[in-house]
C-alpha atoms as a PDB file:
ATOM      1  CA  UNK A   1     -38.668  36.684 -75.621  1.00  0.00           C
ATOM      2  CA  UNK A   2     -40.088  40.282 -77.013  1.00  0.00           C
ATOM      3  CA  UNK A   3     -42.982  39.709 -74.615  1.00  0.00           C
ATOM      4  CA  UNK A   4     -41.052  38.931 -71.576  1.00  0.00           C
ATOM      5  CA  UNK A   5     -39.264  41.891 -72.457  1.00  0.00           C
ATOM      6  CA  UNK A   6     -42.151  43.919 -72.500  1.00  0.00           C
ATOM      7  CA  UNK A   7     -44.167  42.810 -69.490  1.00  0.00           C
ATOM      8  CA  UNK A   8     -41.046  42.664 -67.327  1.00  0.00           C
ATOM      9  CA  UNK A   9     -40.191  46.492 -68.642  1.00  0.00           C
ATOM     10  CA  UNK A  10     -36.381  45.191 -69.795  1.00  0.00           C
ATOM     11  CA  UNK A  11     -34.578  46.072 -72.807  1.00  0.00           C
ATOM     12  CA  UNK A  12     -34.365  42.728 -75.173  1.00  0.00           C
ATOM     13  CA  UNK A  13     -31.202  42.825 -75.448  1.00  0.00           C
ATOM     14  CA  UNK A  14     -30.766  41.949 -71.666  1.00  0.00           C
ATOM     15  CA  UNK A  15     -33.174  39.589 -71.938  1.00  0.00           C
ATOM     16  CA  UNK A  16     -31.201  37.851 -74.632  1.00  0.00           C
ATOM     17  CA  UNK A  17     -28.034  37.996 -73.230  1.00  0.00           C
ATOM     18  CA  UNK A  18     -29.534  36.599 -69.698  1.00  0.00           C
ATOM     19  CA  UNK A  19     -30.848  33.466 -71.790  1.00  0.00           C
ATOM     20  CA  UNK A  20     -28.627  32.578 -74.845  1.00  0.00           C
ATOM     21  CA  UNK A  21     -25.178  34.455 -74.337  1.00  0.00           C
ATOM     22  CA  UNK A  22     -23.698  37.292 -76.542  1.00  0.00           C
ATOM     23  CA  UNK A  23     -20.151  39.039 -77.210  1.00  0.00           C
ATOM     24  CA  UNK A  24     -18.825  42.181 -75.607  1.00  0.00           C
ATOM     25  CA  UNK A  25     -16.227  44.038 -76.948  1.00  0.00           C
ATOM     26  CA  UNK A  26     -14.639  45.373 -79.932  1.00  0.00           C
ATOM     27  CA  UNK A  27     -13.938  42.970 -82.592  1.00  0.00           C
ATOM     28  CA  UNK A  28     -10.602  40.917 -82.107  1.00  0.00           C
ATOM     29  CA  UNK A  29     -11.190  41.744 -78.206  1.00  0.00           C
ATOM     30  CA  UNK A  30     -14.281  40.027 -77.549  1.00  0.00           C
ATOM     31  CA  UNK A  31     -15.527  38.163 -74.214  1.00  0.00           C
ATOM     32  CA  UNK A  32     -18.227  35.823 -73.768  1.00  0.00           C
ATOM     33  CA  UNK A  33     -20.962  36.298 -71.915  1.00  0.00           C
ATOM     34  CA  UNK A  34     -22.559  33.305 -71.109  1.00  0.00           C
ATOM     35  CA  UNK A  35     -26.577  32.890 -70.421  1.00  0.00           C
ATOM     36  CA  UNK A  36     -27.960  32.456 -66.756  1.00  0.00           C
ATOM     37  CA  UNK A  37     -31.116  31.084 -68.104  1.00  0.00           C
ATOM     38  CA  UNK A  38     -31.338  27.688 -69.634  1.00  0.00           C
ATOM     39  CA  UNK A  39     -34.281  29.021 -72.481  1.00  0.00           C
ATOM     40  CA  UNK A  40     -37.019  26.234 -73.018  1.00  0.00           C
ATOM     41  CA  UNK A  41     -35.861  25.720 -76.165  1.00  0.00           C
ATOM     42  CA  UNK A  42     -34.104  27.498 -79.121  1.00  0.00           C
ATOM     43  CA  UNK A  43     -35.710  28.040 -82.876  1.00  0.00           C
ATOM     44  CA  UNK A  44     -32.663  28.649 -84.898  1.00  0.00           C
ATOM     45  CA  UNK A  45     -30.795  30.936 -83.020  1.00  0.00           C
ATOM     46  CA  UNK A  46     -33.931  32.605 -81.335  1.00  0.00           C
ATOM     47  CA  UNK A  47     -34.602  31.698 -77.799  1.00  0.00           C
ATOM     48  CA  UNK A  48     -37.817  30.397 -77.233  1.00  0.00           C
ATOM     49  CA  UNK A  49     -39.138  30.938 -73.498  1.00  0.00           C
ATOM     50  CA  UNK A  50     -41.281  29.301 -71.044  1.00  0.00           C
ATOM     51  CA  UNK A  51     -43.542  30.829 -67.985  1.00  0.00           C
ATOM     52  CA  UNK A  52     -41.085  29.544 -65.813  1.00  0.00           C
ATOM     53  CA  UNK A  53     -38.300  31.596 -68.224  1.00  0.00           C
ATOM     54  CA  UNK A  54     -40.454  34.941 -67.776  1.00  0.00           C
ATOM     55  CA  UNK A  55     -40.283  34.153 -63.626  1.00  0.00           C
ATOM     56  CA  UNK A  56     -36.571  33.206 -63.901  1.00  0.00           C
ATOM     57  CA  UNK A  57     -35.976  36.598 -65.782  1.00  0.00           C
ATOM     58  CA  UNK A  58     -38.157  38.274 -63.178  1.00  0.00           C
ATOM     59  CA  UNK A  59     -35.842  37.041 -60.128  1.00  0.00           C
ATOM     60  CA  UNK A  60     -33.138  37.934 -61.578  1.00  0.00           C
ATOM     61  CA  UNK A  61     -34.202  41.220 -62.865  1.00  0.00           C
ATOM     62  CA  UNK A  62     -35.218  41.870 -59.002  1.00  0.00           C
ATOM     63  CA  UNK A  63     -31.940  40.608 -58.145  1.00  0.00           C
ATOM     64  CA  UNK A  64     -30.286  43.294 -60.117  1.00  0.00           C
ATOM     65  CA  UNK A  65     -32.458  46.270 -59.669  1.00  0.00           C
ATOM     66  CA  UNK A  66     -34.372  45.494 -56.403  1.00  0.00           C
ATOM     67  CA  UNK A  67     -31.239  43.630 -54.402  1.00  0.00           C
ATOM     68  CA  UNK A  68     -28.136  45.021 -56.121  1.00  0.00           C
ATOM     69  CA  UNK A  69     -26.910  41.501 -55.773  1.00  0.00           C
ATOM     70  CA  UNK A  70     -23.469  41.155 -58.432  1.00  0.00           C
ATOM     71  CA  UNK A  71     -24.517  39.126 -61.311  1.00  0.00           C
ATOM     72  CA  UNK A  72     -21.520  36.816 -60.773  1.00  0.00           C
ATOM     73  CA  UNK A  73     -22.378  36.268 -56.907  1.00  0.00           C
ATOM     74  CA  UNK A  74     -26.164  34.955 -58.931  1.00  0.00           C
ATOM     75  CA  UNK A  75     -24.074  33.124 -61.213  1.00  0.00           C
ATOM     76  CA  UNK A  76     -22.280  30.681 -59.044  1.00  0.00           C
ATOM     77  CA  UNK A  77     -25.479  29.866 -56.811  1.00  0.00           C
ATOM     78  CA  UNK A  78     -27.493  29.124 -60.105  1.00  0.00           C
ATOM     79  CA  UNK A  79     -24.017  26.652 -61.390  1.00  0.00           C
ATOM     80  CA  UNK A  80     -24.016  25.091 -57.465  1.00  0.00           C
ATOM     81  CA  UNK A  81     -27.884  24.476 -57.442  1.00  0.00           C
ATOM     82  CA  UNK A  82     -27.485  22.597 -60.597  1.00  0.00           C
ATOM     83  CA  UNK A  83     -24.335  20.955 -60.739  1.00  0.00           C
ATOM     84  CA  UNK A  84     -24.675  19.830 -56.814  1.00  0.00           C
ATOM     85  CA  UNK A  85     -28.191  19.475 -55.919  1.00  0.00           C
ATOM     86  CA  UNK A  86     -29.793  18.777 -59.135  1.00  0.00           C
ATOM     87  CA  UNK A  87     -32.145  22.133 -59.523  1.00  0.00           C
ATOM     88  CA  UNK A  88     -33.339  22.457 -62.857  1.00  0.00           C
ATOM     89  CA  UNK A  89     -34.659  25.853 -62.818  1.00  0.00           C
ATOM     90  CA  UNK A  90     -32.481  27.820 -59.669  1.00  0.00           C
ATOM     91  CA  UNK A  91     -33.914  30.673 -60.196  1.00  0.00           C
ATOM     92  CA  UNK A  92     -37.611  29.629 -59.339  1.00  0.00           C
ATOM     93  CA  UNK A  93     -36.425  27.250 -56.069  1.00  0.00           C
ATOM     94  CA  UNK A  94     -38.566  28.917 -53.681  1.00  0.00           C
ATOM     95  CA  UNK A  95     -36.445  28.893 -50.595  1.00  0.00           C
ATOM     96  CA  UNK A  96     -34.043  31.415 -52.231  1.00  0.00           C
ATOM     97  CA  UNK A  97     -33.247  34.720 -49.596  1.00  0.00           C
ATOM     98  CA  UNK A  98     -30.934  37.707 -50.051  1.00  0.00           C
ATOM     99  CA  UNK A  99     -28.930  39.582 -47.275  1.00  0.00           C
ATOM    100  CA  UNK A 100     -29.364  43.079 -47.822  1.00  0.00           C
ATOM    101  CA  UNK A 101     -26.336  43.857 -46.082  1.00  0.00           C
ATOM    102  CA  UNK A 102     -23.571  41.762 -47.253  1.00  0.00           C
ATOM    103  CA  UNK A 103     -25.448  41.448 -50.806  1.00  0.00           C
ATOM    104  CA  UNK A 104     -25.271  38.220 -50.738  1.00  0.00           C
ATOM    105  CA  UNK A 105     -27.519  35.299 -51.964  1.00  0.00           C
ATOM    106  CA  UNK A 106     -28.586  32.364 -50.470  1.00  0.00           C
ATOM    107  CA  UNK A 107     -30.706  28.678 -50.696  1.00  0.00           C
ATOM    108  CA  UNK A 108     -32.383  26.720 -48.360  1.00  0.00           C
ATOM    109  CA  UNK A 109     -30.881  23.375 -48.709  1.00  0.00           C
ATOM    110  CA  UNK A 110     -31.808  20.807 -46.141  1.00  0.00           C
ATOM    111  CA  UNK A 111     -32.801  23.536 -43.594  1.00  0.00           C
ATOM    112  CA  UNK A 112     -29.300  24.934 -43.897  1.00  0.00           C
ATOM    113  CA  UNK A 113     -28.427  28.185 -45.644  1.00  0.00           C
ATOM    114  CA  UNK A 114     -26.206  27.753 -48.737  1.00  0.00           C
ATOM    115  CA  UNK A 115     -24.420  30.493 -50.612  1.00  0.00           C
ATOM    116  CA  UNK A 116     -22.316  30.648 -53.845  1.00  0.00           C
ATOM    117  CA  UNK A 117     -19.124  30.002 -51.496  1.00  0.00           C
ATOM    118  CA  UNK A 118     -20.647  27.293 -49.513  1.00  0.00           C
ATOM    119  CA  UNK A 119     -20.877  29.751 -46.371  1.00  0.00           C
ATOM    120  CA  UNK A 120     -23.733  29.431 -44.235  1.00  0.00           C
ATOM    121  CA  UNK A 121     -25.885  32.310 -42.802  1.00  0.00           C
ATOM    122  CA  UNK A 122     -28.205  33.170 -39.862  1.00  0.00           C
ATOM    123  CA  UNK A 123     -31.822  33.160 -41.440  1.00  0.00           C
ATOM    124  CA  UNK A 124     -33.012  35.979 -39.148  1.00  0.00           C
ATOM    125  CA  UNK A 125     -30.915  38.310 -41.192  1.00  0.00           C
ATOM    126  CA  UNK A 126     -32.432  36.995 -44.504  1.00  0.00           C
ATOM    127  CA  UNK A 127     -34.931  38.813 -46.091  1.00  0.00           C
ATOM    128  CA  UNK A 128     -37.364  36.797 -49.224  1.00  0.00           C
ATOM    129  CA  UNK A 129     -37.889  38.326 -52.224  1.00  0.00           C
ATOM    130  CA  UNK A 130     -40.204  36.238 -54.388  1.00  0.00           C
ATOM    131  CA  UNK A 131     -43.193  37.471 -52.964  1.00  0.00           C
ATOM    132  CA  UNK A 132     -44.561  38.057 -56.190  1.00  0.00           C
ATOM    133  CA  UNK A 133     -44.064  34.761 -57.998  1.00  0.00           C
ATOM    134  CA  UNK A 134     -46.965  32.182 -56.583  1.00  0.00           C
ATOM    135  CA  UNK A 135     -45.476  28.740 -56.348  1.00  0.00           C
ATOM    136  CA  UNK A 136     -47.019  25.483 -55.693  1.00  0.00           C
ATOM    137  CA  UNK A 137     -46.136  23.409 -52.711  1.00  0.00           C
ATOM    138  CA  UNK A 138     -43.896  21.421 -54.971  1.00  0.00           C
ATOM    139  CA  UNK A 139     -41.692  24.528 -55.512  1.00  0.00           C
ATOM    140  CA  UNK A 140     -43.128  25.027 -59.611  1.00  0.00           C
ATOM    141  CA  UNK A 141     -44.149  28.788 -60.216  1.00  0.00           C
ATOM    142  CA  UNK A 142     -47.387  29.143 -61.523  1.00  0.00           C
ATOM    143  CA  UNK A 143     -48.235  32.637 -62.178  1.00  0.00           C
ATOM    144  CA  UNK A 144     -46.411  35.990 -61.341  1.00  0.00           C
ATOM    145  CA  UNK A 145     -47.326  39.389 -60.488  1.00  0.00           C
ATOM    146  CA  UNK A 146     -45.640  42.299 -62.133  1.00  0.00           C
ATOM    147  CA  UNK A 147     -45.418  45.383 -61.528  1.00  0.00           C
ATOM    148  CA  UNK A 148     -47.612  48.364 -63.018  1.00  0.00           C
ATOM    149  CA  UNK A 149     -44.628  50.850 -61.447  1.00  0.00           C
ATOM    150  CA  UNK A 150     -40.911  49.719 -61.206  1.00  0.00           C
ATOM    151  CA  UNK A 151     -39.947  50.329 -57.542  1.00  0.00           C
ATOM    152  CA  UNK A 152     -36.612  52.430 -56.997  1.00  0.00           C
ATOM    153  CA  UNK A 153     -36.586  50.458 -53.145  1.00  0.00           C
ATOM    154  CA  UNK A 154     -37.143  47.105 -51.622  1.00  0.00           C
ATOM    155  CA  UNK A 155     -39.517  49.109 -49.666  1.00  0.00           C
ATOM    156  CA  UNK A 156     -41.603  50.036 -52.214  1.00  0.00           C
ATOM    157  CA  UNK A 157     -41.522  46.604 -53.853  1.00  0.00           C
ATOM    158  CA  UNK A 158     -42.758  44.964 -51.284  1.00  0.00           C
ATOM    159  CA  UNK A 159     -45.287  47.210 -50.409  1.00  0.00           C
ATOM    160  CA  UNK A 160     -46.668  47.590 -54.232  1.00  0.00           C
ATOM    161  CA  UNK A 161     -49.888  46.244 -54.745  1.00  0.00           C
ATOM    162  CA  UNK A 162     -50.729  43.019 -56.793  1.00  0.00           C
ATOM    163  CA  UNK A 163     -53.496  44.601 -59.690  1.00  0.00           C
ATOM    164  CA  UNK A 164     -51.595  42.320 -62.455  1.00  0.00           C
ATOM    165  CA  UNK A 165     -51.007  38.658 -62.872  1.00  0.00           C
ATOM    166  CA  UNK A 166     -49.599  36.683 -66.022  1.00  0.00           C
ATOM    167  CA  UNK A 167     -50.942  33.208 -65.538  1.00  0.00           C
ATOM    168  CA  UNK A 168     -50.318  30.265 -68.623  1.00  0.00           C
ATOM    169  CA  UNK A 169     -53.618  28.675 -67.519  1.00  0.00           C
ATOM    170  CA  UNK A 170     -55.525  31.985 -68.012  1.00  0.00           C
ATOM    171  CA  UNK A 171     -56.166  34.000 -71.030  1.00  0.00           C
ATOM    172  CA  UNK A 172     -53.459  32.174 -72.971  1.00  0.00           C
ATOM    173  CA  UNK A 173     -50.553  33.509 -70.181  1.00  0.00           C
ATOM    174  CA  UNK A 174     -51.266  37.280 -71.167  1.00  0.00           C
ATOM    175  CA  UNK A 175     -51.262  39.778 -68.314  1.00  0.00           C
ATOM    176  CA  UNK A 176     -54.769  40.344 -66.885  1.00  0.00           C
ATOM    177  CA  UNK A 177     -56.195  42.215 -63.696  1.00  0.00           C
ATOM    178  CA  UNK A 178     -56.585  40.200 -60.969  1.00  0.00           C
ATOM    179  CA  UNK A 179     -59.139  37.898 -60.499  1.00  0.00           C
ATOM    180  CA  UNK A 180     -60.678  38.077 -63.807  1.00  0.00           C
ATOM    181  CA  UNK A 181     -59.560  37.516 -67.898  1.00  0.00           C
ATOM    182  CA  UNK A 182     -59.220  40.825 -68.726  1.00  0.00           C
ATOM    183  CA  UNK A 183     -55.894  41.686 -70.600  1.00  0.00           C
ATOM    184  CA  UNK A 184     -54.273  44.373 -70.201  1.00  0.00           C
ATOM    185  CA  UNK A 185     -54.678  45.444 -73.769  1.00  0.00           C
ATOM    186  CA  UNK A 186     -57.875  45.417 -73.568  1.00  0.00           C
ATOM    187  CA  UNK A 187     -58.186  48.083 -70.808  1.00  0.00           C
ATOM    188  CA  UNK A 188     -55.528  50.272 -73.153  1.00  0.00           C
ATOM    189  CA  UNK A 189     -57.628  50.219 -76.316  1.00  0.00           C
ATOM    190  CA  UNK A 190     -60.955  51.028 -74.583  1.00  0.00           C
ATOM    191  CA  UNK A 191     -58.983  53.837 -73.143  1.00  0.00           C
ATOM    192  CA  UNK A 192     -57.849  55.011 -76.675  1.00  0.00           C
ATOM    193  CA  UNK A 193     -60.546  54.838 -77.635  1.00  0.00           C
ATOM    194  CA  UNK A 194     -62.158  57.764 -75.487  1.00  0.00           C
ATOM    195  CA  UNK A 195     -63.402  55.742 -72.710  1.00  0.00           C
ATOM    196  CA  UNK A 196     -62.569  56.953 -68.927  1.00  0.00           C
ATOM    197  CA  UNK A 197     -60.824  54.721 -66.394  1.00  0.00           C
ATOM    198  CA  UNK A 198     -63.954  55.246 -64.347  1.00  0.00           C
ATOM    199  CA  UNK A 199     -66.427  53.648 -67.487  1.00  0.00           C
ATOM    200  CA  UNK A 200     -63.829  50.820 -68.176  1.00  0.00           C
ATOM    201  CA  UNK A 201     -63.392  49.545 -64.632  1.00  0.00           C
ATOM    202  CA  UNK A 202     -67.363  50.023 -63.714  1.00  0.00           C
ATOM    203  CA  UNK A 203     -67.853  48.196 -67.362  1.00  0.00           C
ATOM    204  CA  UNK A 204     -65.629  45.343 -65.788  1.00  0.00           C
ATOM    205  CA  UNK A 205     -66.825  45.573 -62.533  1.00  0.00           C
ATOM    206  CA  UNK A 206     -63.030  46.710 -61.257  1.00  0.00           C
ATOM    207  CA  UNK A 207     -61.491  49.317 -59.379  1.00  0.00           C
ATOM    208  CA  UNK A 208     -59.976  52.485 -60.963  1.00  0.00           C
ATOM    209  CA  UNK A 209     -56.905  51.590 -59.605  1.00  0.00           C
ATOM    210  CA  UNK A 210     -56.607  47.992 -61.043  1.00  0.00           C
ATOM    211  CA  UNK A 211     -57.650  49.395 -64.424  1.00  0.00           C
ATOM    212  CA  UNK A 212     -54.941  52.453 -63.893  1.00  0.00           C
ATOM    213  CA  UNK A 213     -52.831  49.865 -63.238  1.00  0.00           C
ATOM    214  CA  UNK A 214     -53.451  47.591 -66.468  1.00  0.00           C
ATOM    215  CA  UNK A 215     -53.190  50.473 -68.380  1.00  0.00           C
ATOM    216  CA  UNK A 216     -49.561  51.674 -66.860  1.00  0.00           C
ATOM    217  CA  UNK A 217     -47.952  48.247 -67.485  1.00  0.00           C
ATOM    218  CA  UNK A 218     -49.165  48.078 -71.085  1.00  0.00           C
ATOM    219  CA  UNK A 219     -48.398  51.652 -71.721  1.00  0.00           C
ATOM    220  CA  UNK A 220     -44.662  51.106 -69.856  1.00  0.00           C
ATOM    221  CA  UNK A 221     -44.289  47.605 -72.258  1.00  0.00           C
ATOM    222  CA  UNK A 222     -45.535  49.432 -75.281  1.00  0.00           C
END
């Protein structure tokens, strides 16, 4: 959980309360706020999460920040996907869209368009948003692409490069620069240690900007 924290640049206490519940309130006034997040398992009382947790964090963190879509709006698609149609893991299906305008999320069910109320919506005003979580054609993620900056817009999200994937068959899941097994860490302790950006990526055989881009992420997940 403290990694998916730190790679997806959220405080831990979000991430907790996303995946196992927690209690607002002052004592003797508390509400319950349950998880979104099924965890992959639990060790005591400690979440323990999968890849496919760290992508179902990420869509829902882009949700929030990217979409401004209302957490309970999110809530009642992920209960309808499971309870109705049997989704395991709503939050990875990969025909999920947003409308920007009416904030308002959506699934592809069947070819037709199927929100939290059961309304249905034209798909030309639909907009995806998982462009950065690599799916196979069977709909399983299997690797995602954070970012090295947080984008204040859609805009920018979509148009931010891809410099850093997390893969679980690569490295042991930690987040490398693309196209090769170099962590991230690595790139920040090389730079610690007095090396430029310019040695390090010529060393790796990178650009500048991947290597700037390693070093951001692990500096903004420190």
């Amino acid at each position: 959980m403290t990694d998916v924290a730190r790679y997806l640049s959220l405080p831990k206490p979000t991430v907790r309360a996303w995946v196992a519940g927690t209690k607002t309130g002052r004592q003797g006034q508390q509400r319950k706020f349950h998880r979104v997040i099924k965890p992959a398992k639990l060790d005591g009382i400690t979440p323990v999460l999968s890849f496919v947790n760290l992508c179902e964090v990420y869509t829902l963190s882009s949700l929030r920040r990217n979409h401004r879509i209302n957490l309970q709006v999110i809530r009642a698609l992920v209960k309808r996907l499971i309870q109705e149609f049997g989704v395991e893991h709503p939050l990875t299906y990969p025909k999920l869209y947003v409308d920007a305008n009416a904030r308002e999320l959506f699934a592809d069910i069947a070819n037709s368009l199927l929100s939290a109320t059961g309304q249905l919506a034209n798909a030309a005003v639909l907009a995806r948003y998982l462009e950065r979580v690599e799916v196979e054609p069977s709909g399983v993620p299997i690797r995602v692409f954070p970012f090295a900056n947080q984008p204040s817009t859609l805009k920018e999200a979509q148009a931010a490069p891809r410099y850093v994937v997390i893969d679980p068959l690569r490295a042991f899941g930690r987040a490398c620069i693309v196209g090769t097994r170099v962590p991230i860490e690595e790139v920040a302790l090389r730079f610690k240690a007095g090396e430029s950006l310019d040695q390090i990526a010529a060393d790796f055989g990178r650009t500048r900007n991947e290597c700037e881009a390693a070093l951001r992420l692990y500096q903004r997940a420190a």
